[in-house]
C-alpha atoms as a PDB file:
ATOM      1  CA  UNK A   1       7.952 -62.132 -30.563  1.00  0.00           C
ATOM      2  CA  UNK A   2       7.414 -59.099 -27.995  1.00  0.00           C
ATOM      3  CA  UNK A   3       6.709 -60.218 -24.298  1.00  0.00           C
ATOM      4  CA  UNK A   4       4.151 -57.568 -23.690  1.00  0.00           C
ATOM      5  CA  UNK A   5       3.367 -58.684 -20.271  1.00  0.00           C
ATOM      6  CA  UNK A   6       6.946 -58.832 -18.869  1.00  0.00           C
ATOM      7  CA  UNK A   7       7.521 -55.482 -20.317  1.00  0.00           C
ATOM      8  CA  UNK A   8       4.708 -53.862 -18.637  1.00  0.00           C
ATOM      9  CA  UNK A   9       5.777 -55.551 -15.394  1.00  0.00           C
ATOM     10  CA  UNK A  10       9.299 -53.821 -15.964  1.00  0.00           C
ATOM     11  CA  UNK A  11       7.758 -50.559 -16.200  1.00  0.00           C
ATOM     12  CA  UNK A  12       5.285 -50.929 -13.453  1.00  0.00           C
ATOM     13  CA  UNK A  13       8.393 -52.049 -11.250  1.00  0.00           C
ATOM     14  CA  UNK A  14      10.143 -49.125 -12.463  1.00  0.00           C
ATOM     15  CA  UNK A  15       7.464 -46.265 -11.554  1.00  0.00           C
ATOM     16  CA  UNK A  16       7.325 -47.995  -8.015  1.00  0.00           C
ATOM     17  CA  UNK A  17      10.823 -47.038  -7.456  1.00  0.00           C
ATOM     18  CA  UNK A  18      10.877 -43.749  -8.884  1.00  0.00           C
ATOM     19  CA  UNK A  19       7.258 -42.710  -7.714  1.00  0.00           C
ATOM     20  CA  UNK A  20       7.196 -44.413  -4.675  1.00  0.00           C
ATOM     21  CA  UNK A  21       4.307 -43.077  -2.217  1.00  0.00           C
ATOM     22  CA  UNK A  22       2.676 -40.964  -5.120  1.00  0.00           C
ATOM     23  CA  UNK A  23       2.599 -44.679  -7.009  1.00  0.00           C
ATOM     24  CA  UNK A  24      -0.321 -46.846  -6.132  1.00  0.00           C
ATOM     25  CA  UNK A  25      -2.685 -49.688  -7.392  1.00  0.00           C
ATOM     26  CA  UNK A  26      -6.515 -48.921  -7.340  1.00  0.00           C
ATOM     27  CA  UNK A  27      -9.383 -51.078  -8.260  1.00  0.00           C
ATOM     28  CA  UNK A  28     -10.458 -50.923 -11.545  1.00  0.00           C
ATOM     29  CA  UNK A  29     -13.766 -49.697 -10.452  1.00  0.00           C
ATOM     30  CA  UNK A  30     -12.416 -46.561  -9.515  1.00  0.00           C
ATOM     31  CA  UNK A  31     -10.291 -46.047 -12.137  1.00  0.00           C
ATOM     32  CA  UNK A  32     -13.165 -44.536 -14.517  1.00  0.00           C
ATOM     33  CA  UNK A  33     -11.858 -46.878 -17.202  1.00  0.00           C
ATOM     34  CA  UNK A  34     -13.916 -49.033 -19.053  1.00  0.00           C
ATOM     35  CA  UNK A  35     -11.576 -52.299 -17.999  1.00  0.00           C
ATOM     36  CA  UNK A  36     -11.330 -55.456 -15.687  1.00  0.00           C
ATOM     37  CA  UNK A  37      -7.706 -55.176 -15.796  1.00  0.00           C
ATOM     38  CA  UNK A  38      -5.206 -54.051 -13.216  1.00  0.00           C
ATOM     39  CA  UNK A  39      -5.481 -49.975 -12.855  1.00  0.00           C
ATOM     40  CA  UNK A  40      -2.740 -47.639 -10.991  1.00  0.00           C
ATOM     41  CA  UNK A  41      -3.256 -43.715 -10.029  1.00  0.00           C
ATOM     42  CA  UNK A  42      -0.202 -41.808  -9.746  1.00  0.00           C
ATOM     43  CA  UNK A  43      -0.741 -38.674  -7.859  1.00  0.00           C
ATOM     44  CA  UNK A  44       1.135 -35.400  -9.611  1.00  0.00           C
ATOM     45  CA  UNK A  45       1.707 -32.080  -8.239  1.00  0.00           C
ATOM     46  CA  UNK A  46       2.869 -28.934 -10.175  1.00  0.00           C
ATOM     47  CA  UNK A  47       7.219 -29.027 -10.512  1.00  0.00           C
ATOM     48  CA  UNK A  48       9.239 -26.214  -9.398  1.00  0.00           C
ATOM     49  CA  UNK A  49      11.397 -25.815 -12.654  1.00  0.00           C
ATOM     50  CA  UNK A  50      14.696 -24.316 -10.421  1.00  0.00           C
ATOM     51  CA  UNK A  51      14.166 -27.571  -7.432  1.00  0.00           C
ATOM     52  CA  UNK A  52      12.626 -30.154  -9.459  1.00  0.00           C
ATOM     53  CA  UNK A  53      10.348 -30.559  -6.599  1.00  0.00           C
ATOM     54  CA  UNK A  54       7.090 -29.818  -6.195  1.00  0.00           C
ATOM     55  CA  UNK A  55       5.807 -26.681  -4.979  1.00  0.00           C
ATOM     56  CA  UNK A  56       3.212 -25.507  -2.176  1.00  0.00           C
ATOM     57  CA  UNK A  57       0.221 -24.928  -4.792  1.00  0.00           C
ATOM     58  CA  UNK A  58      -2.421 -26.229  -3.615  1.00  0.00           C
ATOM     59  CA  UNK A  59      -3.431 -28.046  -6.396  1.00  0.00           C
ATOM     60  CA  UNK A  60      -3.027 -32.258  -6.817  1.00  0.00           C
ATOM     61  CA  UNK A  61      -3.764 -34.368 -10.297  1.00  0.00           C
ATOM     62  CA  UNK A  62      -4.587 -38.190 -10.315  1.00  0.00           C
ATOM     63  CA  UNK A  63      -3.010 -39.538 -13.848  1.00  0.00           C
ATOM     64  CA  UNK A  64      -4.850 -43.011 -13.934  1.00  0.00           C
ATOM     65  CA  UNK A  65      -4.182 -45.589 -16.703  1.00  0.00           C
ATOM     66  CA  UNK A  66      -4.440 -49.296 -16.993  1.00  0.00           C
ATOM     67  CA  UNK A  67      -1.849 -51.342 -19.724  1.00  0.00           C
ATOM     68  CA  UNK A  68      -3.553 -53.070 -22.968  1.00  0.00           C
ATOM     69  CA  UNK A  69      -3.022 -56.306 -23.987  1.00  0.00           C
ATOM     70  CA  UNK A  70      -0.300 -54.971 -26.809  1.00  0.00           C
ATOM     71  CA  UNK A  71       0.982 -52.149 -24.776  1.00  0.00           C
ATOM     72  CA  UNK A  72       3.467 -50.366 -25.752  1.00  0.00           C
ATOM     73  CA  UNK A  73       2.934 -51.298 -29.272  1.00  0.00           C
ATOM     74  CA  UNK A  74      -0.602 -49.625 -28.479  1.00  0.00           C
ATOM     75  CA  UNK A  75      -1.602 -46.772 -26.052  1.00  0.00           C
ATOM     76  CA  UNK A  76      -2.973 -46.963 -22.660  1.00  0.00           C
ATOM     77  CA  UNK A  77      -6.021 -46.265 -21.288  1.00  0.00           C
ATOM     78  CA  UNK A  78      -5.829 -42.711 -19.488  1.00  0.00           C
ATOM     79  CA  UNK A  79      -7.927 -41.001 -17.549  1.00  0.00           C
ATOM     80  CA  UNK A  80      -7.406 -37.878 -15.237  1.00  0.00           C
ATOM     81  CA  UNK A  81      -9.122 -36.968 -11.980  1.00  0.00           C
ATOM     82  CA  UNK A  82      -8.776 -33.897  -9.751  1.00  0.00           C
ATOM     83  CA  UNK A  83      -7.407 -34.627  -6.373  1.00  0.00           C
ATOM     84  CA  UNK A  84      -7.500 -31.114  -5.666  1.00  0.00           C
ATOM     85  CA  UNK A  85      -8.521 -27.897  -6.712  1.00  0.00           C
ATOM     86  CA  UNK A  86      -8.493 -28.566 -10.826  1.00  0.00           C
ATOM     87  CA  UNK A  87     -11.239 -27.811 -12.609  1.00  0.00           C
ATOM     88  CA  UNK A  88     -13.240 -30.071 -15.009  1.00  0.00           C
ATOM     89  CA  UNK A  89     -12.258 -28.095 -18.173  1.00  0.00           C
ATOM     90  CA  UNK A  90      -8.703 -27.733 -17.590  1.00  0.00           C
ATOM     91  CA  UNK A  91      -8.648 -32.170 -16.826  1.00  0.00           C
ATOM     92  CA  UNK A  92     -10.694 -32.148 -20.520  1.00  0.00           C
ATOM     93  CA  UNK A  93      -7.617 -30.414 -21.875  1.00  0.00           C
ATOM     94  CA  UNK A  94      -4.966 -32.695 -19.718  1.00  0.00           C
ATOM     95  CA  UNK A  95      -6.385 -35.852 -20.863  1.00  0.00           C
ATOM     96  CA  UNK A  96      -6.533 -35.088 -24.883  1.00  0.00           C
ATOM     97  CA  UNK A  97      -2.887 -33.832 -24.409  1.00  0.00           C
ATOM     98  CA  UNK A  98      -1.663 -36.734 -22.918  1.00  0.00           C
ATOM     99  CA  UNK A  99      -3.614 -39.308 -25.422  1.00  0.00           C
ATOM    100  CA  UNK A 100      -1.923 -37.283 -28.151  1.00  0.00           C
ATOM    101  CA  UNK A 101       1.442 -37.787 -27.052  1.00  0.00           C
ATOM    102  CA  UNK A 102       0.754 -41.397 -25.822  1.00  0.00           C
ATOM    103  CA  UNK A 103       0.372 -42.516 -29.515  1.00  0.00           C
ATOM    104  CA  UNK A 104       3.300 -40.432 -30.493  1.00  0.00           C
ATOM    105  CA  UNK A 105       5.738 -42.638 -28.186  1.00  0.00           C
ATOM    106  CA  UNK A 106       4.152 -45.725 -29.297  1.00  0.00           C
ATOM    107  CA  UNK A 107       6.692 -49.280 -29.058  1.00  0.00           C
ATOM    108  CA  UNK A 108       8.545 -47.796 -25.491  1.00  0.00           C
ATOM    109  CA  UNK A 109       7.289 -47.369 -22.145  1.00  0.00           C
ATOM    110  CA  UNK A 110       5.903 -44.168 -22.090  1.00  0.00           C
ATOM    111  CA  UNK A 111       3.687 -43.900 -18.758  1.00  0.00           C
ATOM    112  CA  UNK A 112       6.678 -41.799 -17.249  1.00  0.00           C
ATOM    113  CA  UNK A 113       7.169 -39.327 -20.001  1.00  0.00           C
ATOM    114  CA  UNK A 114       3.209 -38.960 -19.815  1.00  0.00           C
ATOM    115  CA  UNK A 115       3.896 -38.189 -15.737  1.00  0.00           C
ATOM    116  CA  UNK A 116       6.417 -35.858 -16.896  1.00  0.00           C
ATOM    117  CA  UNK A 117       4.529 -33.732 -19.672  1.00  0.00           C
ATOM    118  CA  UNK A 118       1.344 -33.834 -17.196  1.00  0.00           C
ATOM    119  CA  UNK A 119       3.452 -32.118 -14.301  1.00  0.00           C
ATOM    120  CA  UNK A 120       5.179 -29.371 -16.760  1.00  0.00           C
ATOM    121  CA  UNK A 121       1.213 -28.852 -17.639  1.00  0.00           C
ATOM    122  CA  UNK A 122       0.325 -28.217 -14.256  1.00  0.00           C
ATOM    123  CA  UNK A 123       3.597 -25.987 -13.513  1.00  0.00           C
ATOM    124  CA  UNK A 124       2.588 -23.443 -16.744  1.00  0.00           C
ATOM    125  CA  UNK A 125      -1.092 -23.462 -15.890  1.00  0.00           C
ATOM    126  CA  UNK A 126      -1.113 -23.097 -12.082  1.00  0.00           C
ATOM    127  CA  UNK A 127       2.266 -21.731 -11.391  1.00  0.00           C
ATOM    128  CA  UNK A 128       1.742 -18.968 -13.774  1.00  0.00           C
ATOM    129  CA  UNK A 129      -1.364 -18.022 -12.163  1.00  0.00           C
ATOM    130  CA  UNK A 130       0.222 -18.034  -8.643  1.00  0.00           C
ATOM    131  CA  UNK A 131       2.559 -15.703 -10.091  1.00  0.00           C
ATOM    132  CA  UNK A 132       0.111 -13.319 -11.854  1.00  0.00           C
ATOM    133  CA  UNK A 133      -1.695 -13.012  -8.008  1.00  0.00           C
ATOM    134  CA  UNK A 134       1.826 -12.377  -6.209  1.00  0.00           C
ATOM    135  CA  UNK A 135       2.554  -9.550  -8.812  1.00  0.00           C
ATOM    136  CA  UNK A 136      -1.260  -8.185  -8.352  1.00  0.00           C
ATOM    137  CA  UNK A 137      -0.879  -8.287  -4.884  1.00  0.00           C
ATOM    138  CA  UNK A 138       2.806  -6.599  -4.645  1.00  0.00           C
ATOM    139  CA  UNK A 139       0.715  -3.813  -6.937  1.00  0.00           C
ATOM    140  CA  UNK A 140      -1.895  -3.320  -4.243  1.00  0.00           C
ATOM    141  CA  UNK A 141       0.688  -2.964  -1.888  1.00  0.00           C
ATOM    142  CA  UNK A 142       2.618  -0.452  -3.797  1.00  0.00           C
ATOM    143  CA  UNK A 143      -0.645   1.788  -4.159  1.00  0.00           C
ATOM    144  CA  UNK A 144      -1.195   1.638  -0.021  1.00  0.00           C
ATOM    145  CA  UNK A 145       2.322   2.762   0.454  1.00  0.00           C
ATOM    146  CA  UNK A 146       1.662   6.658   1.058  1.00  0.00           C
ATOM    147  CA  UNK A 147       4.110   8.869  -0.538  1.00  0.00           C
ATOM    148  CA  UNK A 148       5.110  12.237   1.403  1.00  0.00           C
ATOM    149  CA  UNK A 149       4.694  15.177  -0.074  1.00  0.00           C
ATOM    150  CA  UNK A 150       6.500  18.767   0.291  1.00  0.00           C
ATOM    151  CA  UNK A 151       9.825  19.996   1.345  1.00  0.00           C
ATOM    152  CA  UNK A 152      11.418  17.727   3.977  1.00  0.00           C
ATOM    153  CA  UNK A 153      12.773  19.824   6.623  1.00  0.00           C
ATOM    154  CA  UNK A 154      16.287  20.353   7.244  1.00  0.00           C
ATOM    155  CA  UNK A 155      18.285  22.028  10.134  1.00  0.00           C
ATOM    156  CA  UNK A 156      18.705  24.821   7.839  1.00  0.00           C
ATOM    157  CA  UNK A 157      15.089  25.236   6.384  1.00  0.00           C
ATOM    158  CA  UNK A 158      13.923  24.601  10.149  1.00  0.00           C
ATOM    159  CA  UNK A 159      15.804  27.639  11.722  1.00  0.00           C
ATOM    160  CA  UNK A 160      14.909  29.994   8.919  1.00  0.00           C
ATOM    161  CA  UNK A 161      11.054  29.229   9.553  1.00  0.00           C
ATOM    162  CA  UNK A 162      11.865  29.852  13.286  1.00  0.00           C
ATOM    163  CA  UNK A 163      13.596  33.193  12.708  1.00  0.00           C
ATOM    164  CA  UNK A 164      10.780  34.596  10.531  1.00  0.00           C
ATOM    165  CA  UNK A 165       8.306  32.777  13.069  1.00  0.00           C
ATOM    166  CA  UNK A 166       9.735  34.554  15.915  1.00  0.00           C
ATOM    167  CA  UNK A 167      10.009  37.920  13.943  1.00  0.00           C
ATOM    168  CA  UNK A 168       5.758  37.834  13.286  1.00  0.00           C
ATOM    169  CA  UNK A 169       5.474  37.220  16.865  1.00  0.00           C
ATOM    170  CA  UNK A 170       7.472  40.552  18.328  1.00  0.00           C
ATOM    171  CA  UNK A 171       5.387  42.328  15.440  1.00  0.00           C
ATOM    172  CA  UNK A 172       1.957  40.779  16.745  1.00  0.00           C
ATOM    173  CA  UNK A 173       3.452  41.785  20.447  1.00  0.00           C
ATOM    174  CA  UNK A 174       4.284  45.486  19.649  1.00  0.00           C
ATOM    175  CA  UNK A 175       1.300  45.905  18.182  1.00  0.00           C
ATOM    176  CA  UNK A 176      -0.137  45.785  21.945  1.00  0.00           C
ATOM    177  CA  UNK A 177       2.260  48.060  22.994  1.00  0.00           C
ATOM    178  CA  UNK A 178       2.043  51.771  23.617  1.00  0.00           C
ATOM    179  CA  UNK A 179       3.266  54.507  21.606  1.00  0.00           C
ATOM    180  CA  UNK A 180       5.468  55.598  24.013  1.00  0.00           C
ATOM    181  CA  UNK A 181       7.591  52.577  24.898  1.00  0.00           C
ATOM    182  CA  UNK A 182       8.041  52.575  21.020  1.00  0.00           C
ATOM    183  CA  UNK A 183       9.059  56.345  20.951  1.00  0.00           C
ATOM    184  CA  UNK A 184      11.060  55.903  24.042  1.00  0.00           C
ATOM    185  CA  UNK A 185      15.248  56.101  24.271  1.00  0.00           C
ATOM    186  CA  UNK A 186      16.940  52.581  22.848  1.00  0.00           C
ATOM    187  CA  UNK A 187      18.081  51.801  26.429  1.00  0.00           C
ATOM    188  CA  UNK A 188      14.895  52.556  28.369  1.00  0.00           C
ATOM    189  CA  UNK A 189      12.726  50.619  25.471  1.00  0.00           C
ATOM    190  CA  UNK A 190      11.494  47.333  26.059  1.00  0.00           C
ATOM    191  CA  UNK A 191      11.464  44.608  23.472  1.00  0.00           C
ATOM    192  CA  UNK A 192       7.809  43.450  22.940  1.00  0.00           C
ATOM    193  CA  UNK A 193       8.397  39.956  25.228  1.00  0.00           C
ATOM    194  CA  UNK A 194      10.035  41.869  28.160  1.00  0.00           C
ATOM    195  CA  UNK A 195       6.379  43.951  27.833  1.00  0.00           C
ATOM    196  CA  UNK A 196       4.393  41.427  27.650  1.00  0.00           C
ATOM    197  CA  UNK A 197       5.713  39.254  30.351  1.00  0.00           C
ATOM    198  CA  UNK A 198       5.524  42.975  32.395  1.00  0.00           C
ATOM    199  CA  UNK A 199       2.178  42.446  32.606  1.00  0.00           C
ATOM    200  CA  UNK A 200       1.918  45.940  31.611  1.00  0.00           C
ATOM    201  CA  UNK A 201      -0.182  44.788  27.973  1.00  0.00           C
ATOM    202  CA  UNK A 202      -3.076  43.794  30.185  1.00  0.00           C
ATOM    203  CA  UNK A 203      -3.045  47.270  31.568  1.00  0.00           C
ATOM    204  CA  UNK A 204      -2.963  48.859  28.253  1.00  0.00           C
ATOM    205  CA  UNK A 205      -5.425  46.194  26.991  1.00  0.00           C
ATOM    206  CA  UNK A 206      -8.039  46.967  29.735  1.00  0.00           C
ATOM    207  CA  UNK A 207      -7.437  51.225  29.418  1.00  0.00           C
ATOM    208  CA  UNK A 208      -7.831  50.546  25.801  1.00  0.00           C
ATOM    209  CA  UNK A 209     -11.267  48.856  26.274  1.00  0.00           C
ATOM    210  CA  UNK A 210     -12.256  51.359  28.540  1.00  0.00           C
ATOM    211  CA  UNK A 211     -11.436  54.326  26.687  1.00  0.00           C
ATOM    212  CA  UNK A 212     -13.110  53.007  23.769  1.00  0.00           C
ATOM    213  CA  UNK A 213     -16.216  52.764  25.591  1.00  0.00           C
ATOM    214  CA  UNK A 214     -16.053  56.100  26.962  1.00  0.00           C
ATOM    215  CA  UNK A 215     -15.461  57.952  23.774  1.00  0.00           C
ATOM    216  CA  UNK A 216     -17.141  56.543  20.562  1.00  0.00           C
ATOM    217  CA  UNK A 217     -15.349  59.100  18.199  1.00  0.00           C
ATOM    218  CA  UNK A 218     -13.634  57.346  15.234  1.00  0.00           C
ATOM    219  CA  UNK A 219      -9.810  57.772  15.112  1.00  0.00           C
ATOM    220  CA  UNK A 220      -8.534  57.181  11.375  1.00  0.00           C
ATOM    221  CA  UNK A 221      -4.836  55.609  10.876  1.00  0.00           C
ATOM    222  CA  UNK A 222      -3.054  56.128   8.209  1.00  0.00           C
ATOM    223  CA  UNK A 223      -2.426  52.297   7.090  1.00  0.00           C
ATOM    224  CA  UNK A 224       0.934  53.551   4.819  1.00  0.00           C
ATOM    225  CA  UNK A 225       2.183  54.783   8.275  1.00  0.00           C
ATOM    226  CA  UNK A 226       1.443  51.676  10.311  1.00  0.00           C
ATOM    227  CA  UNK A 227       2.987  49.525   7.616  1.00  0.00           C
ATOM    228  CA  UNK A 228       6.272  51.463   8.065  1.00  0.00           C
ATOM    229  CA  UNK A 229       6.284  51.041  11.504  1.00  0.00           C
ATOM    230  CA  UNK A 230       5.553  47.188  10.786  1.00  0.00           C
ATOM    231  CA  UNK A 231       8.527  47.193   8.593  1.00  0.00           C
ATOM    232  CA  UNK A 232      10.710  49.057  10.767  1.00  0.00           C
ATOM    233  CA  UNK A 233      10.158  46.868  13.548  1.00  0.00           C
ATOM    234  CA  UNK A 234      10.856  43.541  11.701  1.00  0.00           C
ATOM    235  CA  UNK A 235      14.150  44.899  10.481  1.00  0.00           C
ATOM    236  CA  UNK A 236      15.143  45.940  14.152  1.00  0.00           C
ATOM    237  CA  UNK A 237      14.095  42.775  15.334  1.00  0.00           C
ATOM    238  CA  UNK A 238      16.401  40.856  12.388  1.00  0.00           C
ATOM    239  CA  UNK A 239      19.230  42.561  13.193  1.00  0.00           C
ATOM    240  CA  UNK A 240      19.365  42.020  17.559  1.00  0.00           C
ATOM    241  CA  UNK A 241      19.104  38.501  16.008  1.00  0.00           C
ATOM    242  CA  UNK A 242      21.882  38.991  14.058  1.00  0.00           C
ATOM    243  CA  UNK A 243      23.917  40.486  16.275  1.00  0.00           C
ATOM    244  CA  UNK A 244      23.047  37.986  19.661  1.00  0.00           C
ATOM    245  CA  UNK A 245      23.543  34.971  16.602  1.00  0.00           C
ATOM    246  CA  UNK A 246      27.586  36.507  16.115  1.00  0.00           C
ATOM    247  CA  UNK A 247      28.299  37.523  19.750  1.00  0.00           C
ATOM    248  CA  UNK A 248      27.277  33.965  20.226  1.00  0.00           C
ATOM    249  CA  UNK A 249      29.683  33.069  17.858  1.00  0.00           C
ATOM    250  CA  UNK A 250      32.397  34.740  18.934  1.00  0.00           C
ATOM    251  CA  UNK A 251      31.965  33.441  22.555  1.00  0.00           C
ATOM    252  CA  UNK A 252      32.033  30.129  21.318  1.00  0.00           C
END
């Protein structure tokens, strides 16, 4: 004849040892069972499958059950309570879970393969969800991240930019200048800086102003002339370049 009593004493023995502080006796008005006899909560938290150990989800079960008179040759009474942060509908579907599998291990302790089952529960449900907000959240930070755009700049890409910046600038400069420092001998012509700093091109500025005050008659250019001049210019200024860029060169 089964000892039913001594075995549940072996078992409860048993989870105290295993469980330890997440293993303790509760009155049986507490319990939310519908018995007078002795009651025990054992508090679960979702299992890291890699560490065994539980993880920092903030989320805590309370697996409650009390031993009947034929236990295990009969199931126990379970009930489920939220410690923290499980909703009501997810303990509905805990509790019918674990009273299915509690009648499927019937005739061997079974309360610690019913802690087991209730923890891998936990672990899919919560752990999963943790999971889907770390990869939502990794995607929000991707979209923040701001791509550049454009051709990075290079040594190379840098000093051909300044060469053509420097060659609009003597154009813009000699356009200030007079006709005859343009039409005047190589070595007595001044570049377009060497004017400007002068401070001659106020001079011309302010006789320019003047004049054109003075007499309001129209003087038409011929724009295919100017252009020439333009280009001419920007090819004399590419080539000092070209020349200073090998002396320097060379002296090096």
């Amino acid at each position: 004849m089964t000892d039913y009593g001594q075995e549940q004493e072996m078992e409860i023995e048993a989870l105290e040892a295993i469980l330890m502080d997440e293993f303790e006796e509760i009155h049986s008005s507490e319990s939310g069972l519908n018995t007078s006899n002795r009651c025990f909560q054992i508090i679960i938290s979702p299992q890291d499958d890699d560490t065994d150990e539980s993880t920092d989800i903030p989320v805590q079960l309370g697996l409650v059950f009390s031993h009947t008179v034929k236990y295990p040759d009969e199931p126990p009474l379970l009930n489920v309570k939220s410690i923290r942060g499980i909703q009501a509908d997810y303990l509905k579907i805990l509790k019918e879970k674990l009273e299915q599998e509690s009648f499927e291990n019937l005739g061997m302790a079974m309360v610690y393969t019913l802690v087991t089952s209730a923890k891998e529960w936990l672990s899919e449900i919560y752990c999963q969800d943790a999971i889907n907000e770390d990869i939502e959240n990794e995607e929000a930070a991707k979209d923040d991240v701001i791509v550049p755009h454009g051709e990075p700049v290079t040594v190379e890409t840098f000093l051909a930019w300044r060469e053509i910046f420097e060659a609009e600038l003597a154009l813009e400069r000699a356009k200030l200048m007079p006709e005859s420092a343009l039409t005047a001998p190589k070595e007595k012509k001044l570049t377009g800086r060497l004017w400007y700093e002068s401070g001659k091109a106020k001079g011309a500025v302010a006789v320019s102003e003047a004049s054109d005050e003075e007499d309001e008659e129209e003087i038409d250019f011929d724009d295919d002339d100017f252009e020439d001049d333009e280009e001419d210019m920007l090819e004399h200024y590419l080539a000092d370049k070209s020349d200073s860029s090998h002396a320097s060169r060379r002296a090096a």
